[in-house]
Protein backbone atom coordinates (compact mmCIF):
# COMPACT_ATOMS: atom_id res chain seq x y z
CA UNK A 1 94.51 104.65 113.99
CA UNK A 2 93.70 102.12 116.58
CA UNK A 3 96.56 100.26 118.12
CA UNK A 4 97.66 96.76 116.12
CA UNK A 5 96.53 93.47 117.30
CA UNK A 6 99.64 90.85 117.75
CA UNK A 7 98.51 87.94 116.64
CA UNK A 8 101.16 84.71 116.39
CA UNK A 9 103.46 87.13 116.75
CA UNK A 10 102.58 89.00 113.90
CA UNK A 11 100.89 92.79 114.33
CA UNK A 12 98.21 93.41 112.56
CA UNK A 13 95.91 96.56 111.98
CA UNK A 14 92.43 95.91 113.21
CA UNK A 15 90.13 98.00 110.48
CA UNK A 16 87.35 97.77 108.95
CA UNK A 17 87.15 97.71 104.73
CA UNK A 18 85.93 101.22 104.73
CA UNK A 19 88.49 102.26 106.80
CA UNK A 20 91.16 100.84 104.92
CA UNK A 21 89.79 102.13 102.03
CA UNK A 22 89.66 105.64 103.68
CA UNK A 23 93.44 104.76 104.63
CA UNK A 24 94.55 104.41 101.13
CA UNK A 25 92.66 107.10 99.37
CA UNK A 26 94.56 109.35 102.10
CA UNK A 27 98.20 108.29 100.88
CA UNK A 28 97.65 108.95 97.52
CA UNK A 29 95.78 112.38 98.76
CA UNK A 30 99.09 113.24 100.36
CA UNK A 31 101.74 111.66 98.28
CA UNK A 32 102.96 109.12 100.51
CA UNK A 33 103.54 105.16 99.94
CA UNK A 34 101.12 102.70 101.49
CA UNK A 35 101.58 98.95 101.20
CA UNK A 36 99.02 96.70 101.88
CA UNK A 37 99.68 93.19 103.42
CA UNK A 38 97.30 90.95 104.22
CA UNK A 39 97.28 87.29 106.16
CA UNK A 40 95.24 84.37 106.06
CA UNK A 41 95.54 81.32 107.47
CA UNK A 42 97.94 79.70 105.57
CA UNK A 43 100.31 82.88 105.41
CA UNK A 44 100.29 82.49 108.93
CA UNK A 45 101.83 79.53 109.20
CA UNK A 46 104.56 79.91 106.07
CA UNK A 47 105.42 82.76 107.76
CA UNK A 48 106.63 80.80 110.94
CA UNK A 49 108.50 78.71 107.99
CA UNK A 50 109.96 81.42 106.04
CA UNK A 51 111.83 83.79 107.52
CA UNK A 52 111.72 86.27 104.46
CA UNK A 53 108.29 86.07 103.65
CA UNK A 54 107.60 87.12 107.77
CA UNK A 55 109.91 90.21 107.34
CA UNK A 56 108.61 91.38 104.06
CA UNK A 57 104.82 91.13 105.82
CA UNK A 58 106.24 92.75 108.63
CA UNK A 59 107.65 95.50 106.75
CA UNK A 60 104.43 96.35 105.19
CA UNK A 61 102.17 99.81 106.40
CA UNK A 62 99.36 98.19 106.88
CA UNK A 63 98.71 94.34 107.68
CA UNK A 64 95.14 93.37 107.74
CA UNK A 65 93.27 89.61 108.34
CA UNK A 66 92.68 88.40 104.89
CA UNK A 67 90.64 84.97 106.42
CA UNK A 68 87.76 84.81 108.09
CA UNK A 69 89.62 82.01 110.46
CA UNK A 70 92.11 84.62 111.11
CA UNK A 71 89.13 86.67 112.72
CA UNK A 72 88.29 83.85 114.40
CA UNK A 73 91.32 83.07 116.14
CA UNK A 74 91.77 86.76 117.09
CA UNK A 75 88.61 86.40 118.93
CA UNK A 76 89.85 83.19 121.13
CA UNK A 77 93.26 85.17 121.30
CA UNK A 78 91.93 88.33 122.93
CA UNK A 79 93.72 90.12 119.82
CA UNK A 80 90.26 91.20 118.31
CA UNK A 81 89.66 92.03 114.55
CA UNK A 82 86.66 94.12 113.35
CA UNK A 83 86.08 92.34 110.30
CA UNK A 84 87.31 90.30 107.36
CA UNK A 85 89.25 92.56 105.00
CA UNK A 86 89.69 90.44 102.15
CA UNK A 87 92.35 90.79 99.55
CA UNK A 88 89.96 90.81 96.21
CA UNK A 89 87.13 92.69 98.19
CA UNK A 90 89.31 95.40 98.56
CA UNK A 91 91.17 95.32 95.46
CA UNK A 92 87.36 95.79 93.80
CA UNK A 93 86.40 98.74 96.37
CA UNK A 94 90.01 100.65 95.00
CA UNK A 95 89.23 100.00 91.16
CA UNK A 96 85.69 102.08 91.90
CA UNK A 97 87.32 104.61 94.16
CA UNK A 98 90.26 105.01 91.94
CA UNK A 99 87.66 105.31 88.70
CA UNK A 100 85.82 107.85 90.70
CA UNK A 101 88.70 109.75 91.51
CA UNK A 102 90.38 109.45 88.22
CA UNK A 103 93.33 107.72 89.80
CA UNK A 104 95.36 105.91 87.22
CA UNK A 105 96.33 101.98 88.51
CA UNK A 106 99.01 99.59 87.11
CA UNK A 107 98.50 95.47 86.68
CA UNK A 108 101.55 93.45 87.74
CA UNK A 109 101.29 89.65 87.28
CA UNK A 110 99.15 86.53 85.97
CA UNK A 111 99.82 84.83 82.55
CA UNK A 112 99.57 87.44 79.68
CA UNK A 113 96.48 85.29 78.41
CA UNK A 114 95.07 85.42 81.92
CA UNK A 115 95.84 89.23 82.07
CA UNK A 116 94.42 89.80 78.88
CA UNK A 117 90.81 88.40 79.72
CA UNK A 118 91.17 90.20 82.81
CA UNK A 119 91.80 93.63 81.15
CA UNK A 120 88.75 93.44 79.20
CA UNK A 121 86.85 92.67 81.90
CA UNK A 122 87.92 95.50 83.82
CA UNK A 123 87.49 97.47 81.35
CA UNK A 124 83.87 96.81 81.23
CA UNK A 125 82.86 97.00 84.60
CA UNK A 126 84.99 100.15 85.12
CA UNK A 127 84.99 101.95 82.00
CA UNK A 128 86.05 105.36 82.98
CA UNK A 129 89.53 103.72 84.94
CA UNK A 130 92.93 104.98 84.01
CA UNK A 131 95.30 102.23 83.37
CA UNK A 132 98.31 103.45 83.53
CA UNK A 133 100.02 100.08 82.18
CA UNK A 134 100.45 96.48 83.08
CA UNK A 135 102.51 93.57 82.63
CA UNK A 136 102.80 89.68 83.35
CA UNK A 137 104.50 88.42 86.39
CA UNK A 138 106.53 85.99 84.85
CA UNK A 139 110.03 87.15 85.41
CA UNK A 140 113.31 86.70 86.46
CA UNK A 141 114.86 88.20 89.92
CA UNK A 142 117.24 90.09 87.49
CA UNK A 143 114.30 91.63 86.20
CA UNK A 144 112.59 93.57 88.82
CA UNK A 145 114.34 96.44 89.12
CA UNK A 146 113.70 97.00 85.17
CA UNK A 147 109.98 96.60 85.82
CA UNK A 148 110.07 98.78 89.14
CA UNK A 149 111.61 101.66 87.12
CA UNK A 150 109.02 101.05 84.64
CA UNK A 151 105.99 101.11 86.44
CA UNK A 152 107.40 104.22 87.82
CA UNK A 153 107.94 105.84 84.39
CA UNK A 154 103.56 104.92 83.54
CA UNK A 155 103.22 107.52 86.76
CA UNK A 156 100.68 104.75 88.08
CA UNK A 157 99.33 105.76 91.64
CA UNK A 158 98.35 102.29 93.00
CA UNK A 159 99.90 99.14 92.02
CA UNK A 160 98.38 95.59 92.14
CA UNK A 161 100.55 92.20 92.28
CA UNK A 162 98.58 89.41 90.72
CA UNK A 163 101.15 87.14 92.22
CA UNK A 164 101.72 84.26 94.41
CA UNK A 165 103.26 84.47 97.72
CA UNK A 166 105.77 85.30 98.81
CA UNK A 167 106.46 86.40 95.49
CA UNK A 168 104.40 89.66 96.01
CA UNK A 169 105.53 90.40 99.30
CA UNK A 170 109.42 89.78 98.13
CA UNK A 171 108.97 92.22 95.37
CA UNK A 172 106.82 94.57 97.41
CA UNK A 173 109.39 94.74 100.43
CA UNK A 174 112.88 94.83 97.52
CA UNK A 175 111.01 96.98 95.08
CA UNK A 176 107.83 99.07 96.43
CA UNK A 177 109.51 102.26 96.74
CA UNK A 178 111.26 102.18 93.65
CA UNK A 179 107.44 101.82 92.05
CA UNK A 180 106.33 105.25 93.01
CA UNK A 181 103.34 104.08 93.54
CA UNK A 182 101.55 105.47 96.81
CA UNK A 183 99.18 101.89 97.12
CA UNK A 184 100.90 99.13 96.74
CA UNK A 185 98.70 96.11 97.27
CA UNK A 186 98.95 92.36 96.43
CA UNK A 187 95.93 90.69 95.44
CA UNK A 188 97.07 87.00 94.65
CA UNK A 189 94.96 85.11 92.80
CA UNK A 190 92.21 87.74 91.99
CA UNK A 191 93.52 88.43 88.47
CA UNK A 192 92.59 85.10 87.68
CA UNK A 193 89.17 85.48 89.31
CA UNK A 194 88.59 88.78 87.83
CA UNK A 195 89.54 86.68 84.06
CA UNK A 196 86.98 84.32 84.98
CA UNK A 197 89.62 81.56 85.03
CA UNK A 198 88.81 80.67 88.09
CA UNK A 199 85.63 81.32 90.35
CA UNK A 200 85.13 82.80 93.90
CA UNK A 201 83.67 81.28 96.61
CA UNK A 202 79.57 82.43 97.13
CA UNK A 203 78.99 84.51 99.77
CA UNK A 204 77.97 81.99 102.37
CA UNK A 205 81.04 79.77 102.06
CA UNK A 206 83.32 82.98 102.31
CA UNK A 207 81.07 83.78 105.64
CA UNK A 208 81.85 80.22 107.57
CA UNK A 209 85.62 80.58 106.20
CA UNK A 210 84.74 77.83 103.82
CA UNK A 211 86.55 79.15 100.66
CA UNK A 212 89.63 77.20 101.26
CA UNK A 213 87.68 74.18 100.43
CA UNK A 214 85.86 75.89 97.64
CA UNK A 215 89.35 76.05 96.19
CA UNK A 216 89.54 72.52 96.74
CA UNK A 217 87.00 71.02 95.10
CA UNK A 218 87.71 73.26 91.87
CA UNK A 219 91.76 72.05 92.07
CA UNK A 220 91.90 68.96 94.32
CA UNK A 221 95.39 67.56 93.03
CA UNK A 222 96.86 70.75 93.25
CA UNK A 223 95.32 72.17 96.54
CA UNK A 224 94.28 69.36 98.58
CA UNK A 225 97.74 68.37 100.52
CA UNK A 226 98.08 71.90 100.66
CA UNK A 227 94.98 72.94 102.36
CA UNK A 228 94.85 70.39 104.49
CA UNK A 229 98.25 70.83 106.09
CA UNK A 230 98.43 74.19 106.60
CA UNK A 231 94.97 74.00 108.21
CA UNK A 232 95.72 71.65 110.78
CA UNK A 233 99.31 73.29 111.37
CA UNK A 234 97.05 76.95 111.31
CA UNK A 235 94.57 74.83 114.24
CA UNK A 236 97.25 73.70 116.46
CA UNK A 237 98.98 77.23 116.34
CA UNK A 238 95.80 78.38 117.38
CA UNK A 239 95.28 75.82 120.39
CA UNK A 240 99.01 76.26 121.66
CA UNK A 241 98.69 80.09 121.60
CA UNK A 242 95.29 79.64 123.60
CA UNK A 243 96.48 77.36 126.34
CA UNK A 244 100.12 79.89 126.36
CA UNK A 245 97.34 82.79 127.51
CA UNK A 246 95.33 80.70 129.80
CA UNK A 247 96.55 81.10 132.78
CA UNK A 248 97.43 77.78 135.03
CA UNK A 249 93.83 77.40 137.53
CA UNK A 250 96.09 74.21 139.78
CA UNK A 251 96.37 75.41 143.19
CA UNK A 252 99.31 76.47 144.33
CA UNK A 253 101.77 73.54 146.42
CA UNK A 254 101.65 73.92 150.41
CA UNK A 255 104.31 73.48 152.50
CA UNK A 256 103.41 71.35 155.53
């Protein structure tokens, strides 16, 4: 594998989908665990906030630039990223690959309506996919031990988290291993895309990094303050890291 990126600190893998696709069809070839984290812009920067959230990241086997921005900014950085690996896009690729290869897959998370909807739909876009079980994600802490040891019971080879961060990332660093699963990869909101609850960005928006504000405009109260702060922190990270690697072009002081 090519050597990680550091990026804000953080080290990231810099693959391309089909290799990481290629990466996780391997693990569950040979039997061993690979979780998937994966960073956009926002992640970035509540990652500088919460300490916990930055470990659990850390702490996963692969880390991979889930924002086209966070391309971006590995370009100005001199940390260079092949390409956008995005979180759903890749959760999609592993439900065809894991059909194909008659890989069963467990659903953790959403509201059980939500999860429902999204069930059938999965259903009929990959009929021939073993499901080895689901569940919602509302739960207590006290609880996830209880649902580790039962997704480990359903014998379910990759596991998706249909949860919020750092939700996913606190249960994938506590409770991964105890899964069994050998792909462990949390998709966020994607349940509720895949349920039709809530729609994806077209393609053009997600190629100018645009689907922030997609989100937006489809949950302005909610989003808005949100967006728009961790943007500007995500921009200023950006322009303090760039002017840190510039080096100083002042001539030096003379002694006369």
């Amino acid at each position: 594998m090519t050597g990680r990126r550091t990026l804000f600190g953080v080290e990231l893998d810099p693959l391309t989908m089909d290799e990481t696709v290629a990466h996780c069809l391997e693990a569950v070839r040979d039997g061993r665990q690979l979780e998937i984290g994966v960073v956009n812009a926002a992640k970035l920067v509540n990652m500088r906030r919460d300490p916990q959230l930055a470990e659990a990241v850390s702490g996963c086997d692969l880390v991979l630039a889930d924002g086209q921005a966070v391309v971006w900014a590995g370009r100005v950085l001199r940390a260079p990223l092949p390409e956008r690996v995005a979180g759903i896009d890749l959760f999609l690729r592993l439900l065809g690959e894991a059909e194909a290869a008659g890989i069963s897959v467990y659903f953790l998370g959403a509201r059980q309506d939500v999860l429902d909807r999204m069930l059938l739909r999965v259903a009929d876009r990959f009929p021939g996919l073993k499901v080895a079980g689901s569940r919602n994600g509302y739960f207590d802490d006290s609880e996830q031990e209880t649902i580790a040891d039962g997704i480990a019971r359903s014998g379910a080879q990759m596991l998706f988290l249909g949860m919020t961060s750092p939700k996913k990332e606190i249960f994938t660093a506590a409770h991964g291993a105890r899964t069994g699963a050998r792909v462990v990869h949390g998709v966020g909101g994607s349940f509720d895309i895949l349920a039709g609850v809530t729609k994806r960005a077209p393609a053009t928006w997600q190629r100018w990094g645009l689907e922030w504000l997609y989100r937006v405009l489809q949950e302005p109260r909610r989003l808005g303050r949100r967006y728009l702060t961790t943007n500007v922190s995500f921009l200023l990270m950006t322009a303090r890291e760039l002017i840190r690697l510039t080096p100083s072009t002042a001539p030096a002081n003379r002694s006369h």
